[in-house]
Structure formats: structure tokens, C-alpha cells
Protein backbone atom coordinates (compact mmCIF):
# COMPACT_ATOMS: atom_id res chain seq x y z
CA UNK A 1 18.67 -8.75 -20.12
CA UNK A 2 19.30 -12.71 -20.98
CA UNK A 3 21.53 -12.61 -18.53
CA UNK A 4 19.03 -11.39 -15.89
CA UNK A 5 16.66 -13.54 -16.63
CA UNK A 6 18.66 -16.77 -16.30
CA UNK A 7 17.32 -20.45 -15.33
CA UNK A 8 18.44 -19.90 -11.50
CA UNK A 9 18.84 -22.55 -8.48
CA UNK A 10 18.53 -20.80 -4.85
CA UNK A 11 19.81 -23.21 -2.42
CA UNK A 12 20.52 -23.60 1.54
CA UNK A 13 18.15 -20.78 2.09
CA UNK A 14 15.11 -21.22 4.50
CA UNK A 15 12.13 -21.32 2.54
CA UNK A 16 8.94 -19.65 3.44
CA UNK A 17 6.54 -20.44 0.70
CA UNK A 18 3.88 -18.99 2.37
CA UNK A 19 1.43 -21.91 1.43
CA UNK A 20 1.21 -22.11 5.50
CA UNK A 21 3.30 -20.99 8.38
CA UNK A 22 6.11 -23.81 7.81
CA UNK A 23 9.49 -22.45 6.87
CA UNK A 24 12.28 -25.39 5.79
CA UNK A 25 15.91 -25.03 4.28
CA UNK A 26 14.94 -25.60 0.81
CA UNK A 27 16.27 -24.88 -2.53
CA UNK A 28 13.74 -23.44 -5.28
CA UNK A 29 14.30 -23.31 -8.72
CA UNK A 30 12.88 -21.04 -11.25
CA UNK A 31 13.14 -19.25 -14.90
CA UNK A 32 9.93 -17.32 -15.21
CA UNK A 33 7.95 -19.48 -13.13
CA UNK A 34 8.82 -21.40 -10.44
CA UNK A 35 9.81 -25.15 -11.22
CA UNK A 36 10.26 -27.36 -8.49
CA UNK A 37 11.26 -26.58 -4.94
CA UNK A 38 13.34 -29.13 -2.63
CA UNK A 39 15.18 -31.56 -3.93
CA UNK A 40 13.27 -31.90 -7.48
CA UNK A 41 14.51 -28.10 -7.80
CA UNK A 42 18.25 -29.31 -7.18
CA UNK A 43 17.32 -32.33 -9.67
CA UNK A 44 16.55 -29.78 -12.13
CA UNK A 45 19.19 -27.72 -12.29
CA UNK A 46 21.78 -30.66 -12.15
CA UNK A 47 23.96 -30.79 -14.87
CA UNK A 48 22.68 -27.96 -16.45
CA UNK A 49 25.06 -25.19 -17.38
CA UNK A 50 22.64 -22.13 -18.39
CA UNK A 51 21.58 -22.46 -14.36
CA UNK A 52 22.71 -19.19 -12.30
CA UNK A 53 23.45 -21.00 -8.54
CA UNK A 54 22.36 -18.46 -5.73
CA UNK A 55 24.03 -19.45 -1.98
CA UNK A 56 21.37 -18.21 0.73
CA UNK A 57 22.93 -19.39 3.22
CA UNK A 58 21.75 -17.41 6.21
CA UNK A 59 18.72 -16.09 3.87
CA UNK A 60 15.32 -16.32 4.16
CA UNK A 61 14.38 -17.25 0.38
CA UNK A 62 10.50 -16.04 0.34
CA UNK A 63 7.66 -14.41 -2.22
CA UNK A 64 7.46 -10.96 -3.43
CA UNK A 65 6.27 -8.58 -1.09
CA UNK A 66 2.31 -7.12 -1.88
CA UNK A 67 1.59 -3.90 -0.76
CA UNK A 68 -1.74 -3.68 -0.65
CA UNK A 69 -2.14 0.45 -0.09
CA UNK A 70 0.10 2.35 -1.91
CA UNK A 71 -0.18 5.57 -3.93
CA UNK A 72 2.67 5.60 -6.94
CA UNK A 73 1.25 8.96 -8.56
CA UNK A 74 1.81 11.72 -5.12
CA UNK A 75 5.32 11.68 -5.40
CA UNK A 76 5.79 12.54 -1.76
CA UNK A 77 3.61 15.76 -0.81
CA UNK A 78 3.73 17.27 2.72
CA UNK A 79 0.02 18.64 2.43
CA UNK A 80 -3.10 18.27 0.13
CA UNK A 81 -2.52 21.48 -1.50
CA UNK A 82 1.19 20.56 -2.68
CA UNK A 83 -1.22 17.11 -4.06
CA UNK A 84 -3.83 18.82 -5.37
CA UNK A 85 -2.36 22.36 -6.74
CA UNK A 86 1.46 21.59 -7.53
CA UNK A 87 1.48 18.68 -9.78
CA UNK A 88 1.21 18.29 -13.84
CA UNK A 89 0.15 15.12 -15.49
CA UNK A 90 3.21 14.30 -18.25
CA UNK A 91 5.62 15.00 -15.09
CA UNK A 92 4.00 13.38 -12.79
CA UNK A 93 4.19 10.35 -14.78
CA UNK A 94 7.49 10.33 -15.43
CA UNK A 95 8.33 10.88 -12.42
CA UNK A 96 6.41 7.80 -10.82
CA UNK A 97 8.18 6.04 -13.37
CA UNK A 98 10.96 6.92 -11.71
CA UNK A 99 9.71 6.01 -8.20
CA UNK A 100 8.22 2.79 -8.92
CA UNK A 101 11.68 1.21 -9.18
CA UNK A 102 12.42 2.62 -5.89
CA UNK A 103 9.25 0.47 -4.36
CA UNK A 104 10.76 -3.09 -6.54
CA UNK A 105 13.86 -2.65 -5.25
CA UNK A 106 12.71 -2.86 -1.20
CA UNK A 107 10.91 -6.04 -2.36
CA UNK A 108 7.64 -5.07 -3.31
CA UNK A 109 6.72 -7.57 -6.31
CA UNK A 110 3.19 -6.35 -6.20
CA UNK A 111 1.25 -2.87 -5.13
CA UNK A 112 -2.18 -1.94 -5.18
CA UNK A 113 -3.08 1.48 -6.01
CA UNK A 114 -6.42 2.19 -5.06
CA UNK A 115 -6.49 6.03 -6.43
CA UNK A 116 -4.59 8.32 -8.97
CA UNK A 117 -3.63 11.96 -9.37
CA UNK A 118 -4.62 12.24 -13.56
CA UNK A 119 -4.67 8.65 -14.90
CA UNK A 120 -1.11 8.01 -14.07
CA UNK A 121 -1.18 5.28 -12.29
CA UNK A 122 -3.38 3.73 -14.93
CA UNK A 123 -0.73 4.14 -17.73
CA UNK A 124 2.14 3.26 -15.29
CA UNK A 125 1.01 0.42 -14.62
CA UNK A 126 0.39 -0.12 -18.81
CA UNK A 127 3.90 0.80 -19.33
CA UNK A 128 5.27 -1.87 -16.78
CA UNK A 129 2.81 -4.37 -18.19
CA UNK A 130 4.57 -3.45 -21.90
CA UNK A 131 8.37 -3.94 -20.73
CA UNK A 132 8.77 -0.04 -21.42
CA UNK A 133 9.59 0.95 -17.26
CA UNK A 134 10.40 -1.55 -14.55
CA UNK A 135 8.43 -2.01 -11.37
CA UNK A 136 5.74 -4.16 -9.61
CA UNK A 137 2.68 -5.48 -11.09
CA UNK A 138 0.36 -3.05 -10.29
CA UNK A 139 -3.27 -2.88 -9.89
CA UNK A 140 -4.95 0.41 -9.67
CA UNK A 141 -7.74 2.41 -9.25
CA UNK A 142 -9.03 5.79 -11.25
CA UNK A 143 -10.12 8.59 -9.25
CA UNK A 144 -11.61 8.30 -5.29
CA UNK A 145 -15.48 9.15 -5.19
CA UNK A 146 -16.30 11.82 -3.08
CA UNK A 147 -19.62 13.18 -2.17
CA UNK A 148 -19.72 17.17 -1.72
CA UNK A 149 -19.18 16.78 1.75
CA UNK A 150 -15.58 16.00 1.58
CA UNK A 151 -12.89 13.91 2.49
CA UNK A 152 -9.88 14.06 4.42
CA UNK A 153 -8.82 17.15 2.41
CA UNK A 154 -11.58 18.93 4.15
CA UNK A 155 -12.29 22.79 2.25
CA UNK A 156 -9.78 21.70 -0.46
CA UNK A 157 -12.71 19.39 -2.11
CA UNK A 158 -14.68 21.12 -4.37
CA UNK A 159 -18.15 21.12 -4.66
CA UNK A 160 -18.15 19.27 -7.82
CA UNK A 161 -15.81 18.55 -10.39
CA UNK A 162 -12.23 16.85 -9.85
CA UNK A 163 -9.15 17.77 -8.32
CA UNK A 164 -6.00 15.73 -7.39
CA UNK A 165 -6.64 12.22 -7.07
CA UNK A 166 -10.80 12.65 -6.59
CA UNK A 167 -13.91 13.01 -8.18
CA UNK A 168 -16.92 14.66 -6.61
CA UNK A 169 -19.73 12.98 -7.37
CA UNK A 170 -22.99 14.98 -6.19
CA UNK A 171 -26.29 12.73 -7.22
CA UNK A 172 -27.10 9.19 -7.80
CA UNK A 173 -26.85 9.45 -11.61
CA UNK A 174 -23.10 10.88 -11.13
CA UNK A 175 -21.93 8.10 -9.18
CA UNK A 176 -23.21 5.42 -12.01
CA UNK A 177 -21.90 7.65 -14.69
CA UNK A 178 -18.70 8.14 -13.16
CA UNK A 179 -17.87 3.95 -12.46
CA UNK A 180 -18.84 3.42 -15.68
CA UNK A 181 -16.36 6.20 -17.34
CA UNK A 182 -13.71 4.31 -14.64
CA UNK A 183 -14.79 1.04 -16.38
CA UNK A 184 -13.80 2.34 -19.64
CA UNK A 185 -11.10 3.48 -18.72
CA UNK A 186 -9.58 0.36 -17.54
CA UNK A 187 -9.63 0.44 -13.62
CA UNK A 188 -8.77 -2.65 -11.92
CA UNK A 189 -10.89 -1.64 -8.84
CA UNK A 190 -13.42 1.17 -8.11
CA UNK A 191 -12.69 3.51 -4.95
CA UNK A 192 -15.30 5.37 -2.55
CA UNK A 193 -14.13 7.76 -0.12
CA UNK A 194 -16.45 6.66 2.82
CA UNK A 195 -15.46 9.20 5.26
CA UNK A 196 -13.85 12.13 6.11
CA UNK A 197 -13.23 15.67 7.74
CA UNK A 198 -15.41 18.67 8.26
CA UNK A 199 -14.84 22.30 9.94
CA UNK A 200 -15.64 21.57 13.71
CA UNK A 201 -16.36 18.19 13.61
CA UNK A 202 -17.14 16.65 16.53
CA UNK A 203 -16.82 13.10 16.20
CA UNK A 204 -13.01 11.07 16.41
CA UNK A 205 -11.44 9.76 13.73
CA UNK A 206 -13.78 11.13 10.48
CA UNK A 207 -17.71 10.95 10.05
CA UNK A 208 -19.18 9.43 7.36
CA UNK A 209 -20.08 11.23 4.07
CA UNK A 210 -21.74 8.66 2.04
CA UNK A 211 -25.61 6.79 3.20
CA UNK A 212 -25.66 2.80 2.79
CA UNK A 213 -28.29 3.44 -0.22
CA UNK A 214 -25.27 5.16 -1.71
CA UNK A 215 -22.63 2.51 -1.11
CA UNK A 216 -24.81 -0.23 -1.91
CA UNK A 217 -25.20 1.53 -5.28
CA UNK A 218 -22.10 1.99 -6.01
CA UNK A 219 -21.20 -1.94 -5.11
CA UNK A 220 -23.75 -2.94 -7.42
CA UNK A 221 -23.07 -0.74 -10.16
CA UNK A 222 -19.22 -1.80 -10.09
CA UNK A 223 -20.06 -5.83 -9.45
CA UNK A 224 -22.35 -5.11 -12.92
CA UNK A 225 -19.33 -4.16 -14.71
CA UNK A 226 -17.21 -6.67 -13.15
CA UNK A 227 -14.50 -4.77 -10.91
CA UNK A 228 -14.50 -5.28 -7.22
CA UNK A 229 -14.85 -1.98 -4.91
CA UNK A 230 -12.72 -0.73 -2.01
CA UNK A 231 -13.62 1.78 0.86
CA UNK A 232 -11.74 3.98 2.64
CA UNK A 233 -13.25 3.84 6.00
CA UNK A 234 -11.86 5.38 8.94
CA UNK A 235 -15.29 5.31 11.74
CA UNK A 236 -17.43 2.57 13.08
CA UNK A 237 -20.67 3.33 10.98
CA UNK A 238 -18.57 3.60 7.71
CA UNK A 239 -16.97 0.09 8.23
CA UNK A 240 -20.32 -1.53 9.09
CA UNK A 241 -22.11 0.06 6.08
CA UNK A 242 -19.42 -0.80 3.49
CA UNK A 243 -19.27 -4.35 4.76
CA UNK A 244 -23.08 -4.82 4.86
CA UNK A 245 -22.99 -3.11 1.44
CA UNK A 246 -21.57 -5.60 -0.03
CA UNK A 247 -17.86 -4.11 -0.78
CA UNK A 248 -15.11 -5.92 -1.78
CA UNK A 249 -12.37 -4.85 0.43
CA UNK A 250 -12.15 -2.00 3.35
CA UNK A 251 -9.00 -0.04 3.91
CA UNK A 252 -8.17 1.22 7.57
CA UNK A 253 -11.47 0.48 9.79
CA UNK A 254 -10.15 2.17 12.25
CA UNK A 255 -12.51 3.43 15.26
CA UNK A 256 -14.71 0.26 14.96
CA UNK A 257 -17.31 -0.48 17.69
CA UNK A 258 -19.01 -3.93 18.24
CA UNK A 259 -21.69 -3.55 15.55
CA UNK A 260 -18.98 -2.65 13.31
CA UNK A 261 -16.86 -5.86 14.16
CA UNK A 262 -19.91 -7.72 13.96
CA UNK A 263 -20.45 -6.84 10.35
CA UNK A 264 -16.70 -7.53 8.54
CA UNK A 265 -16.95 -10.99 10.86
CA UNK A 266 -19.82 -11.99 9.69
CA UNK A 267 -18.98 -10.58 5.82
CA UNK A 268 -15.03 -11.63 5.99
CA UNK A 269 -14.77 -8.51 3.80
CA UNK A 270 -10.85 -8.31 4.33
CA UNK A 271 -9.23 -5.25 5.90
CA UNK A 272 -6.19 -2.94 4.82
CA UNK A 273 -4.96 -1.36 7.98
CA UNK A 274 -2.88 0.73 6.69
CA UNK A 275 -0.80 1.52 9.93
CA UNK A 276 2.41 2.61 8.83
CA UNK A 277 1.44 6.24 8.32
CA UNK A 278 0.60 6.50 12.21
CA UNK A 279 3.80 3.99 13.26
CA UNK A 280 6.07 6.17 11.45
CA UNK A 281 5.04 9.62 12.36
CA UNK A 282 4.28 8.38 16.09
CA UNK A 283 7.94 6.72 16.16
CA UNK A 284 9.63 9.72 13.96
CA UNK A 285 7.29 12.32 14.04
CA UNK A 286 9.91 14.68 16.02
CA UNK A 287 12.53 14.24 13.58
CA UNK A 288 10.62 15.38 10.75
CA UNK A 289 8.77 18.68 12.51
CA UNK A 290 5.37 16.83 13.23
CA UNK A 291 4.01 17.92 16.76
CA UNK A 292 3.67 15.96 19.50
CA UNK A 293 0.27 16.20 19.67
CA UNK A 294 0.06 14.32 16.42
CA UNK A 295 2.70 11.95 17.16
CA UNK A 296 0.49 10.73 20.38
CA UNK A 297 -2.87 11.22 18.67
CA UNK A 298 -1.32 8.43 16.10
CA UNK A 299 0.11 6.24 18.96
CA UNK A 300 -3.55 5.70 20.36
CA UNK A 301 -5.24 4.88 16.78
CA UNK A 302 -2.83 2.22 16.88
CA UNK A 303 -3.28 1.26 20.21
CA UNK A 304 -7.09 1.81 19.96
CA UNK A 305 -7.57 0.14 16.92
CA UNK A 306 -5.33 -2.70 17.19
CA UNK A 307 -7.47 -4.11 19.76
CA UNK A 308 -10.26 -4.72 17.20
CA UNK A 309 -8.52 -5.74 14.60
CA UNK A 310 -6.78 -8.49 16.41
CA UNK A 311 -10.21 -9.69 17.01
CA UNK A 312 -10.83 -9.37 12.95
CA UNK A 313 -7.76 -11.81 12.61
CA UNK A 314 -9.00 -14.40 14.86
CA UNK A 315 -12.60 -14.25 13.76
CA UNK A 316 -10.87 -15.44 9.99
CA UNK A 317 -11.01 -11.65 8.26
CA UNK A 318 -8.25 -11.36 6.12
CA UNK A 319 -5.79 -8.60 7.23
CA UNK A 320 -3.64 -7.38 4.41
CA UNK A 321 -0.20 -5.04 4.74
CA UNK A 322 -0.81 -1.50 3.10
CA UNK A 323 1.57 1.40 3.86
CA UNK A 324 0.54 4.26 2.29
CA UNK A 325 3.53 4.91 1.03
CA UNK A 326 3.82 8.25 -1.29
CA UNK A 327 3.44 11.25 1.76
CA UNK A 328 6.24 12.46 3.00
CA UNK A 329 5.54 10.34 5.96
CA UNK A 330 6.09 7.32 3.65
CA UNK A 331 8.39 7.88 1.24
CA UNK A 332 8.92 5.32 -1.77
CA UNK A 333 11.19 2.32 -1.07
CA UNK A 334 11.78 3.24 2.88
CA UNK A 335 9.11 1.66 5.08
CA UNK A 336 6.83 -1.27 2.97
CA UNK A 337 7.87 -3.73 6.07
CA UNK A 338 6.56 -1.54 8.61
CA UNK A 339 3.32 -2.76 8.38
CA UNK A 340 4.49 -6.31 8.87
CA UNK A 341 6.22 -5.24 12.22
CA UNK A 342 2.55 -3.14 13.14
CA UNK A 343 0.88 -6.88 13.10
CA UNK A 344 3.36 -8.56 14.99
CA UNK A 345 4.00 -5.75 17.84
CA UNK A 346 0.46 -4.25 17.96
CA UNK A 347 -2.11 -6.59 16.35
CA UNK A 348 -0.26 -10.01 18.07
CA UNK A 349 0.14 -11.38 14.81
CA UNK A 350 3.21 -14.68 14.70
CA UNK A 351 5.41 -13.03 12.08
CA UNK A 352 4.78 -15.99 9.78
CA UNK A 353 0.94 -14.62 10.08
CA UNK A 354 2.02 -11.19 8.77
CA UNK A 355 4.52 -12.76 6.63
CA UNK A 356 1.18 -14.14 4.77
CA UNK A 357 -0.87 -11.32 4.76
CA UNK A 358 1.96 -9.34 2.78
CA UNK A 359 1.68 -12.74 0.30
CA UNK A 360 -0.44 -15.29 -0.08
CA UNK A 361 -3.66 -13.53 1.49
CA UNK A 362 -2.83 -10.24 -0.50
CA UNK A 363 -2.66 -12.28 -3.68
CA UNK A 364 -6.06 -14.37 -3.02
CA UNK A 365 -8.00 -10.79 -1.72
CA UNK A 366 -6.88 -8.87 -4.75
CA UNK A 367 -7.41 -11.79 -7.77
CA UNK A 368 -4.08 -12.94 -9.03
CA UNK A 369 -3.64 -16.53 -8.19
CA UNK A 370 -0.32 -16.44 -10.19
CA UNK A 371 1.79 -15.03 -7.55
CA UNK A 372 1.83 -14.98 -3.71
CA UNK A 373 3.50 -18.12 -2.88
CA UNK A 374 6.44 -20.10 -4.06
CA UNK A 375 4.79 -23.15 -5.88
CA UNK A 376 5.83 -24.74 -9.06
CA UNK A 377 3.74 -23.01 -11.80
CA UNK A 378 3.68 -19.71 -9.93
CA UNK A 379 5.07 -17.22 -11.28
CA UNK A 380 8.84 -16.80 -9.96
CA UNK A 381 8.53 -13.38 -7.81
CA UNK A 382 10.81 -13.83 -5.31
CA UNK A 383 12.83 -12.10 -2.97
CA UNK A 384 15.92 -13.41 -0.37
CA UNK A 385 16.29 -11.16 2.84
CA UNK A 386 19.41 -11.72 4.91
CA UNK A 387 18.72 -13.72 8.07
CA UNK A 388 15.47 -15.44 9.63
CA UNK A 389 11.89 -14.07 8.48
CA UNK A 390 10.02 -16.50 10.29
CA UNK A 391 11.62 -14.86 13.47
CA UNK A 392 11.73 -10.84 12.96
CA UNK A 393 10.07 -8.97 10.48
CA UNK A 394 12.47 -5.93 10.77
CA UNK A 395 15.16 -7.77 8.69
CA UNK A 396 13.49 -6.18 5.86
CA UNK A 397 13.67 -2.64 7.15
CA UNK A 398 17.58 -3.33 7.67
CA UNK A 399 20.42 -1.33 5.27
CA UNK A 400 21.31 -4.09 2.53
CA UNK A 401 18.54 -6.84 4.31
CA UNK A 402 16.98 -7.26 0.77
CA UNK A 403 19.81 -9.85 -1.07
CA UNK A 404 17.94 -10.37 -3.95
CA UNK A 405 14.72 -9.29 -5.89
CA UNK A 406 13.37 -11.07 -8.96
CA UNK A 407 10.20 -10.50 -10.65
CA UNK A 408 8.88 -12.92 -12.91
CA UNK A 409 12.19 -14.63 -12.76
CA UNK A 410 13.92 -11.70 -13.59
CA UNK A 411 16.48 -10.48 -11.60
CA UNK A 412 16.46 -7.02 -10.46
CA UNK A 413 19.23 -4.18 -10.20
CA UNK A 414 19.15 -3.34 -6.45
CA UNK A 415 22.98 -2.52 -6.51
CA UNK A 416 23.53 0.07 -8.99
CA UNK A 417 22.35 3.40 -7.52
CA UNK A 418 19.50 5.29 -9.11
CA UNK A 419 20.15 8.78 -10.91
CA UNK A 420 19.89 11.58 -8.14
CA UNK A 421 16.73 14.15 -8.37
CA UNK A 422 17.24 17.70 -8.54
CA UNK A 423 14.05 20.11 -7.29
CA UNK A 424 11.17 20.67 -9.92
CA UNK A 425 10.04 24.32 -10.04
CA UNK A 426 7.06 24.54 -8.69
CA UNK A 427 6.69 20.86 -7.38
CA UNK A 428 6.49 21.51 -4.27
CA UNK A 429 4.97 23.85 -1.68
CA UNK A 430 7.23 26.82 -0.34
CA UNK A 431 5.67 28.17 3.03
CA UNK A 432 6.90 31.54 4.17
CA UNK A 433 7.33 30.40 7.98
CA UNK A 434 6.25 27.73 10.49
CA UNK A 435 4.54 29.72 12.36
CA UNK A 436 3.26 34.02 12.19
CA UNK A 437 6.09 36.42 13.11
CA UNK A 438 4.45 38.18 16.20
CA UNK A 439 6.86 40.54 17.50
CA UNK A 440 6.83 38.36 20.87
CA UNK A 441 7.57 35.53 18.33
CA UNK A 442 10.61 37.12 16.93
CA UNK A 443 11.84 39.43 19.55
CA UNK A 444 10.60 37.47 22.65
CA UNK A 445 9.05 40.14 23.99
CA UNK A 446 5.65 41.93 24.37
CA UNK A 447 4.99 45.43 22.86
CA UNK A 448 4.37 46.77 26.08
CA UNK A 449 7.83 45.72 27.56
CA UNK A 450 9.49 47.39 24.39
């Protein structure tokens, strides 16, 4: 561990401290915070011999990536019902435990985890905090309020009570109770599942299950206690009513109309997209048995809502990278640059732009002013990514583009490979078929031409 945690010199990498868009070879120095960068960080470290000298050569030499919109307590399900039905707390966290590492070691210094199967993520993120597991800071959520209505797990929320990673909260009093049991129990942020799915709905996207009485409630109650709120929001009305209600951030806001624009511009409430769900099922969707009706249903909320976003960007909202990764769409450790590469390609964002939102802007939006940039007195989360940043995103997505992680100076195993997993009885959900064994199904033929 001393040895991992060594006074270290980077040098002849290209620097993106991501205090602006400017990008220099620079050399940074740092033990667990960052001491000088330029040449007071090669003054530093001269004739010192405890200093471990890193060549980056080639490298972009940058801050720890934030994902702002991750969910470190699914483990991976294909389907609500594996989420809600086939998981068990102790295992569960263990098992994150086990997954977090996965998310350090593609260069995520930081995640935000707005909800939690259990309180796992909650005593993950203790047990990182305490030096007993490795893995980002974390910041987390308790359990998602839901109204009766539902969510995005449609029939599968209950009419009261709590199941998977929500908690249905039915009148007024309930939703005060329940932020202040959340409070207690030591949430960083407070969650409100703004929208979501009914039987034959008729709207796009999802329609919106709470009123802005509701959400202005809820904001108020949680500002009371001191934590900021988040909404998932995935229609026009929803996004206009959680910005005018005063929340604190708004993931997806997808499907916004003018008025809804109107109302984050004029609120800078900042926005987690939270593309890289739809970019990887619309690019890979085949590949992993997803239909094509899906994969071009995802294509177009991209395309659709890319359009306003951009517009978000340039009115000054802040647009953070999220990636939702724990579905089987977005497995741990595979795809937390995929959102940078959604900004660039869709929302016509310079990469130096994105390359801030996954920093600086993440760390201002979500409270910790330690990290986020590479200034002396920051704290030294850092990671080197072989070739130019500042010029293409995907580096990061490359086999073996992450060099080098540290977090809080520390350097991080990203060579030695992590135990295998074996299947956990139970853990996941067994279908008997893809599809219903009609005899035309099976035999290719009709009964009547038997």
C-alpha cells in the first residue's frame, strides 16, 4: 500500500485540467492531493528520491472520470423482475463490492447513485469511505419515490409498500415521512420517480405520475433537511414541473417541448442525459437479442432529444455524463465513456465540452469542490488515457486506453485481473423460451397442413 501511494511526478503528458477547455504538455505532481502542476510540479519532485516518475508521453494526463447516473446495487438484470424478485440484501452487497472495482478501474473516480436495491449502496459507499473495499467516491441515494401509479416497471410496482430499489409513497404525509426516514438514514440526495409507464398508454416516452403540488413538496421537505433532490423525468410536463419545482438536478428530460426548455433555461437546473442505455442498445442491440424495433425506437430518442438538449448547453444548463450503467445493457466497467462520445456526435458538444461535463461540471452540480479538476490542493484523482482526449473521446472506450488510475493519489490495480464469477442460484431469471412453442413455431407448419 506505501508503495501505491507514493509522492508521484507525471510528466510530458498533455494536461487537461479541466479548469477550461485548454489542454498543454504539462507535468503534475501529486501525493494525496495535487501539488503543483508545470514546471513548479517538476521543481518539486527534483531531487527527491521517494518520487515515483510516470512518462506520458503520448498520454492525455486528465481528472477522474464522474459518472453522474449509475446504479452499483442491480448487478446487471435483464428485466425488472430479475431486479425486483431475484436479489438478497447480504449478497447483493457483496457482490457490488465486487463490481465497484470494476467501475474504478475504467476511470471512474466518482459515481452518483441516485437509487438502491436494500440500502446497499448506502453501506458501499460507507465501506469505501472506511478503507474496507476499493472503489469511487460515491454519493447515493435511498430508495426512488413512487406514487401508486407506477414507474417504468409498470404492474411490477405495488400499490404500496417497497420493492427493489422503490418506495411507494401513496399520500402527502408518506412522502414527508419517507424523506425524512431517507434523512436518517444518511442519503446524500433524495430521488422522485417523476414519470413512468402504464397499460395502454398513449402518450411517447412516459406520462407523468406525480402533480407539481407533489414535487414542490417533496423539494421543500428535502431542502429542510438539507439534501438536494433529483428527478427522473422522461416527458415534457415532468421536466418543466421538476424544474419550476424547485429540484436540484433532472436526469434524462427527454421528450421536452418549448415550455419545457423554457423552464430548465430559465432555472439552469442541470441535466443528466443519460444516453448510453439507448446508444448502446441502438448500436448493439442485435448482438445481444434486443429487437429492432427497440434498437430504432432508441435511435430517435437520441436523435429527438438531442436536438433540445443542445439548445440546454448553449442556453448555460449544465449537462452532466450519466450511463446507467448496472442493466445488462450497461454492464459495470464497459461503457462509462459512451456518454462522452453521445455529446460530441449527437448533442455537438467540442470533446473538451464533454470532457468537462464528466469533471469539473459534475463535481460543482453534485457538491464536492475537492475533486473535478487538476489544481494544487485538489485532491489527486487522476487518470492518464493513451493518446489525445482533447481530440476523440473514444480513446477511453479503447482495450488498454486507460494507462493509469489513481484515486486520492493512490494508485490503482488495473493490471492484475479480477477473480472470475461463477452463477448464483437463483440470481438470475431463467425463461423457458423466447417466444410460445406454437406448433407452426416449432414445426413450421399449420395444423391444417399436418
Amino acid at each position: 500500500m506505501a508503495e501505491r501511494r507514493r509522492p508521484c511526478l507525471i510528466e510530458n503528458g498533455r494536461l487537461f485540467s479541466a479548469v477550461d477547455g485548454a489542454s498543454d504538455i504539462a507535468a503534475v505532481a501529486f501525493a494525496g492531493e495535487i501539488v503543483a502542476t508545470g514546471a513548479d510540479a517538476v521543481a518539486w519532485a527534483s531531487g527527491r528520491n521517494d518520487v515515483q516518475r510516470i512518462d506520458a508521453r503520448g498520454m492525455t494526463v486528465m481528472p477522474g472520470l464522474i459518472d453522474a447516473h449509475c446504479h452499483i446495487s442491480f448487478d446487471e438484470p435483464s428485466s425488472n423482475d430479475e431486479l425486483f424478485f431475484h436479489r438478497r440484501e447480504g449478497l447483493a452487497a457483496i457482490v457490488a463490492a465486487y463490481n465497484v472495482r470494476k467501475v474504478l478501474r475504467s476511470g471512474v473516480t466518482t459515481l452518483f447513485d441516485a437509487d438502491t436495491i436494500y440500502n446497499v449502496s448506502l453501506d458501499l459507499r460507507d465501506a469505501i469511505e472506511g478503507g474496507v473495499t476499493e472503489g469511487p467516491r460515491m454519493l447515493c441515494g435511498g430508495n426512488a419515490l413512487f406514487t401508486s401509479v407506477g414507474g417504468t416497471a409498470g404492474l411490477l410496482v405495488p400499490d404500496e409498500g417497497a420493492v427493489g430499489y422503490l418506495k411507494v409513497t401513496r399520500t402527502r404525509d408518506e412522502i414527508v415521512t419517507e424523506i425524512r426516514q431517507q434523512a436518517k438514514r444518511g442519503v446524500d440526495w433524495i430521488k422522485i420517480h417523476v414519470t413512468g409507464l402504464i397499460p395502454r398508454q398513449r402518450a411517447a416516452g412516459e406520462i407523468q405520475v406525480w402533480n407539481r403540488e407533489e414535487l414542490e413538496l417533496a423539494a421543500r421537505t428535502a431542502h429542510e433537511l438539507g439534501l438536494p433532490i433529483v428527478g427522473h423525468c422522461r416527458n415534457a410536463s415532468s421536466t418543466r414541473d421538476a424544474a419550476r419545482a424547485g429540484f436540484d438536478m433532472i436526469l434524462h428530460a427527454t421528450n421536452m417541448d418549448d415550455e419545457a426548455l423554457t423552464a430548465v433555461c430559465e432555472t439552469r437546473v442541470p441535466i443528466v442525459p443519460t444516453l448510453t442505455f439507448q446508444a448502446v442498445l441502438a448500436d448493439h442491440g442485435d448482438k445481444v437479442g434486443a429487437s429492432a424495433f427497440l434498437q430504432d425506437l432508441f435511435a430517435k430518442e437520441i436523435a429527438d432529444s438531442s436536438r433540445q438538449l443542445k439548445a440546454a448547453h448553449d442556453a448555460g444548463v449544465p449537462l452532466l455524463c450519466g450511463t446507467e450503467s448496472g442493466f445488462s445493457i450497461t454492464p459495470y466497467g464497459e461503457w462509462h465513456w459512451r456518454e462522452l462520445q453521445v455529446f460530441v456526435d449527437d448533442i455537438g458538444m467540442t470533446p473538451t465540452e464533454a470532457l468537462q461535463c464528466a469533471t469539473r461540471k459534475a463535481a460543482q452540480v453534485l457538491g464536492m469542490s475537492e475533486i473535478g479538476t487538476v489544481e494544487p490542493g485538489k485532491r489527486a484523482d487522476l487518470i492518464v488515457v493513451d493518446g489525445d482526449m482533447t481530440q476523440d473521446v473514444t480513446l477511453l472506450g479503447r482495450p488498454g486506453g486507460v494507462r493509469h488510475v489513481f484515486k486520492d493519489g493512490l494508485s490503482i490495480d488495473i493490471e492484475t485481473p479480477m477473480p472470475e464469477r461463477s452463477p448464483m442460484p437463483s440470481w438470475r431469471v431463467s425463461t423457458y423460451s423466447t417466444m410460445i412453442a406454437t406448433r407452426q413455431a416449432v414445426l413450421g407448419r399449420r395444423e391444417e397442413d399436418r
